[in-house]
N, C-alpha and C. Protein backbone atom coordinates (compact mmCIF):
# COMPACT_ATOMS: atom_id res chain seq x y z
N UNK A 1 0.85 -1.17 0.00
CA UNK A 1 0.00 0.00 0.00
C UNK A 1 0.90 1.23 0.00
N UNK A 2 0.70 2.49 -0.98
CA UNK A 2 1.24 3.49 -0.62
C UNK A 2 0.27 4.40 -0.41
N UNK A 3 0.58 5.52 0.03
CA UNK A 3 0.20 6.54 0.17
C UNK A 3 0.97 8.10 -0.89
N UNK A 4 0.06 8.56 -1.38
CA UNK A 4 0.86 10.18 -1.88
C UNK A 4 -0.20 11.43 -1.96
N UNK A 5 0.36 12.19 -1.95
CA UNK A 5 -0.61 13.41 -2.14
C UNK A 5 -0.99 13.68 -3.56
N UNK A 6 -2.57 14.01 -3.42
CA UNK A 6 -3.26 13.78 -4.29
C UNK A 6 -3.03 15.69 -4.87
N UNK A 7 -3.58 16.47 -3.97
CA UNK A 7 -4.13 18.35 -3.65
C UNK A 7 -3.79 18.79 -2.26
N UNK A 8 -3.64 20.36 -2.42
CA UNK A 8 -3.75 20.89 -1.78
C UNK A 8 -4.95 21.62 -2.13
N UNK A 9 -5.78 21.99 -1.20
CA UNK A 9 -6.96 23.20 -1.42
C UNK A 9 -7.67 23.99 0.06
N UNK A 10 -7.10 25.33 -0.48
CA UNK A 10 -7.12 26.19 0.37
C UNK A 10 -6.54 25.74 1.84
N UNK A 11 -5.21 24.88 1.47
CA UNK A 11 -4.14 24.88 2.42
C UNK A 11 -4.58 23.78 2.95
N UNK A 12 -5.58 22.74 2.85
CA UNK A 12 -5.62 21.41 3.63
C UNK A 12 -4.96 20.67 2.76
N UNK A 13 -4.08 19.60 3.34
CA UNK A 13 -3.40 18.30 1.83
C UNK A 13 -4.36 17.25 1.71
N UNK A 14 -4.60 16.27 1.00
CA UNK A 14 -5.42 15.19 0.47
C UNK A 14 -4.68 14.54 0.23
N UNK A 15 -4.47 13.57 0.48
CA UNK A 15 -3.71 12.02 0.01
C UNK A 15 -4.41 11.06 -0.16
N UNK A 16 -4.22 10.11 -1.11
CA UNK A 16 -4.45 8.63 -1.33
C UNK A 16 -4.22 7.31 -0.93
N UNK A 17 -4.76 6.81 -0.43
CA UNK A 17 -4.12 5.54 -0.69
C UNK A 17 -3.74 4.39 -2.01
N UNK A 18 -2.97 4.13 -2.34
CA UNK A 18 -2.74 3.45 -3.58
C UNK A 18 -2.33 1.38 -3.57
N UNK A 19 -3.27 0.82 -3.46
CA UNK A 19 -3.10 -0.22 -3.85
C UNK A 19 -3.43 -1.17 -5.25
N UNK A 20 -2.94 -1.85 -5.67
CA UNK A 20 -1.80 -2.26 -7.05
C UNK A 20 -2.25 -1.12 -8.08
N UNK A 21 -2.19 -0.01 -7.93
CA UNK A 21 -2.01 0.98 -8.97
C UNK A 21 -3.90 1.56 -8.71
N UNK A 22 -4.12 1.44 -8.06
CA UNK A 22 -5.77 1.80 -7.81
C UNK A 22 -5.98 2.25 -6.23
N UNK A 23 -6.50 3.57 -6.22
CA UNK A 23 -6.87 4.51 -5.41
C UNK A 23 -8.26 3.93 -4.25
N UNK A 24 -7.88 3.19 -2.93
CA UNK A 24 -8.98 2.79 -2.48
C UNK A 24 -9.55 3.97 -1.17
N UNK A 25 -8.65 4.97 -1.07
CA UNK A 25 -9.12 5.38 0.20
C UNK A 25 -8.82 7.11 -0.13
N UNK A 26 -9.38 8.37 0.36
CA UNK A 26 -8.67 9.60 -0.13
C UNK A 26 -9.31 10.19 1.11
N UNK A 27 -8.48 11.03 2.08
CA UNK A 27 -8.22 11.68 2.85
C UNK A 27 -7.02 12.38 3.64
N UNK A 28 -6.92 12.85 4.96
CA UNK A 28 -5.72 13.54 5.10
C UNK A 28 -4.64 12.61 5.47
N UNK A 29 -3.29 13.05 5.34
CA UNK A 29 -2.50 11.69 5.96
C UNK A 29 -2.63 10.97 7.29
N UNK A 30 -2.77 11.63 8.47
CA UNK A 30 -3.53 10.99 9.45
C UNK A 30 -4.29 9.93 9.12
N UNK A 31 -5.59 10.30 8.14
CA UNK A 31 -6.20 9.31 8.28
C UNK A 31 -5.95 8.06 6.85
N UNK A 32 -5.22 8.37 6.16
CA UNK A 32 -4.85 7.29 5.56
C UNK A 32 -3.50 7.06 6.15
N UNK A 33 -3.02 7.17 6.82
CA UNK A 33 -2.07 5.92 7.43
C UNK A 33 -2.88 4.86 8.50
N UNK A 34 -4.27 5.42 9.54
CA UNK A 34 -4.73 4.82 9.88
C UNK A 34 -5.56 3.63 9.00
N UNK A 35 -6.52 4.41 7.92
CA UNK A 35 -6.82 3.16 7.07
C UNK A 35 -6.00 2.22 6.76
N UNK A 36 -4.89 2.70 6.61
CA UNK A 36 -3.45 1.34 5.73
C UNK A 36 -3.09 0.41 6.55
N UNK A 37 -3.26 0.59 8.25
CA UNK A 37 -3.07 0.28 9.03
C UNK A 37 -4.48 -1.00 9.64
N UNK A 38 -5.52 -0.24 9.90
CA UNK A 38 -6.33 -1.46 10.03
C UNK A 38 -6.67 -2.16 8.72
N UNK A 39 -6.74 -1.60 7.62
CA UNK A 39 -6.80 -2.63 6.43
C UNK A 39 -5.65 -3.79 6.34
N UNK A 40 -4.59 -3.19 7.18
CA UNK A 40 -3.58 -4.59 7.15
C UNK A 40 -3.72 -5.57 7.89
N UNK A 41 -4.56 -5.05 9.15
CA UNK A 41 -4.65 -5.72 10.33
C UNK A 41 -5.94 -7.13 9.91
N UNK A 42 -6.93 -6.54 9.16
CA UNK A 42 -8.13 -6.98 8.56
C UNK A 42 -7.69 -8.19 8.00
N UNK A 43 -6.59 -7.98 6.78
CA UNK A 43 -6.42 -9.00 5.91
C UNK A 43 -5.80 -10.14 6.69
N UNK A 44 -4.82 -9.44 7.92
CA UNK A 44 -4.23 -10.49 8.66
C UNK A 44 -5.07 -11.52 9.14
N UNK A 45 -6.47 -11.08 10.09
CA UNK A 45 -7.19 -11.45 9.99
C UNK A 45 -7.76 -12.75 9.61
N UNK A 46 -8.37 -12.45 8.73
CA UNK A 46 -9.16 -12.98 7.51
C UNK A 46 -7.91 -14.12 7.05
N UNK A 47 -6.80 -14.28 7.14
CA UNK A 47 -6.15 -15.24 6.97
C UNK A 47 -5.37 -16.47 7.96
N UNK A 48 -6.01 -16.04 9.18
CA UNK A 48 -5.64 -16.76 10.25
C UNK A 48 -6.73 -18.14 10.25
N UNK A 49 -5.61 -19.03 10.82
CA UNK A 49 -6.80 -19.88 10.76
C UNK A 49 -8.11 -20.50 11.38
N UNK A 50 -9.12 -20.45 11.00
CA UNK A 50 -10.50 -20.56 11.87
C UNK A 50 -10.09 -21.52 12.94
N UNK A 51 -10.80 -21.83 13.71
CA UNK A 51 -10.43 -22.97 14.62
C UNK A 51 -12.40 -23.60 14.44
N UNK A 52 -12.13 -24.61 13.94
CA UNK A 52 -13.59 -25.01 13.42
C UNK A 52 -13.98 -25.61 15.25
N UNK A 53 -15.47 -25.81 14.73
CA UNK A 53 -16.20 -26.14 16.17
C UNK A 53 -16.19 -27.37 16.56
N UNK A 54 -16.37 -28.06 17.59
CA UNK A 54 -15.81 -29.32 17.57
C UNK A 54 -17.37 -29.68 18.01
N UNK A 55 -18.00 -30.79 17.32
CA UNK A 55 -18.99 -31.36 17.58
C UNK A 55 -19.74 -31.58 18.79
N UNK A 56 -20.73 -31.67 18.58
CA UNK A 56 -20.87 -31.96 20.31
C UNK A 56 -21.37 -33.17 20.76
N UNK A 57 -20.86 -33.08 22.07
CA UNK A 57 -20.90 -34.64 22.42
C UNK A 57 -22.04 -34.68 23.60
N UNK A 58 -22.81 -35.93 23.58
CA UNK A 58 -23.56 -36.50 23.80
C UNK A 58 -23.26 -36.22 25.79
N UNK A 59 -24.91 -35.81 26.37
CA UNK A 59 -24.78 -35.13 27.66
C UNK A 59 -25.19 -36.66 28.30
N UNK A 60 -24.92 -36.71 29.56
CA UNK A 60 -25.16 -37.98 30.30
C UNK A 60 -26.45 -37.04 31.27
N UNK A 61 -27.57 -37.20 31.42
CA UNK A 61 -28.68 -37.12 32.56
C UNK A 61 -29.08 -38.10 33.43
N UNK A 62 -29.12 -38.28 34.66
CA UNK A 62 -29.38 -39.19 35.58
C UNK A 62 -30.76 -39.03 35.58
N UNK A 63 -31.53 -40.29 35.04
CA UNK A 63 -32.75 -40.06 35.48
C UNK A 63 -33.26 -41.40 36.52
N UNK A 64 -34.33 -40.95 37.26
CA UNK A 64 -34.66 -42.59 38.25
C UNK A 64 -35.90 -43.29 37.96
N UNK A 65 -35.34 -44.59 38.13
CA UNK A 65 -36.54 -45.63 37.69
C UNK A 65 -37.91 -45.20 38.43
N UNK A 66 -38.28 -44.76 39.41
CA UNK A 66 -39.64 -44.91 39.82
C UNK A 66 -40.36 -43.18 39.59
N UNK A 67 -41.33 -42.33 39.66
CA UNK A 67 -41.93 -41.56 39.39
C UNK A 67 -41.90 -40.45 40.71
N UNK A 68 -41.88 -39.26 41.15
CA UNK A 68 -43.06 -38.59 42.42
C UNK A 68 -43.40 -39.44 42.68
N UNK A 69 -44.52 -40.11 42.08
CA UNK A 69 -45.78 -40.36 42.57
C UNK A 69 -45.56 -41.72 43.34
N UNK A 70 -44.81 -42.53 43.40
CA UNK A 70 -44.64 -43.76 43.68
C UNK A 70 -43.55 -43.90 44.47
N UNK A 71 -42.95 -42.95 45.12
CA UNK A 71 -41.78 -42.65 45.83
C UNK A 71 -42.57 -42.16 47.38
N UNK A 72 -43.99 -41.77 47.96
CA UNK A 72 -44.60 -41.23 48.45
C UNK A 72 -44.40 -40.02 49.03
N UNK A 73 -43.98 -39.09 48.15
CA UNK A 73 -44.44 -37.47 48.49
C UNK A 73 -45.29 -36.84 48.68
């Protein structure tokens, strides 16, 4: 990613961001070094590897042979 200045107008600068020869971002340098910055962070991201979910396994419940009702409550 680079960055260059695009204008000046009426004394503020404008810069670009430039990735493979195409303009994705245009503001002051402040804020395109921040864009260049989490856009890198993003892709890092996005290429780490998932950690898939691991199935789930079967719950054990204790249940008892006789009912309330036959227990005399």
């Amino acid at each position: 990613m680079e960055t260059r200045l695009v204008a000046i107008i009426k004394g503020r600068y404008f810069y670009e961001v430039l990735k493979d020869a195409r303009s994705v971002f245009t503001g002051s340098l402040a804020e395109c070094r921040r864009y260049a910055k989490l856009h890198v962070e993003k892709e890092l991201k996005a290429r780490r590897n998932r950690r898939r979910r691991t199935k789930p396994a079967a719950k054990v419940y204790r249940t008892w042979a006789r009912t309330a009702a036959a227990s005399g409550y």
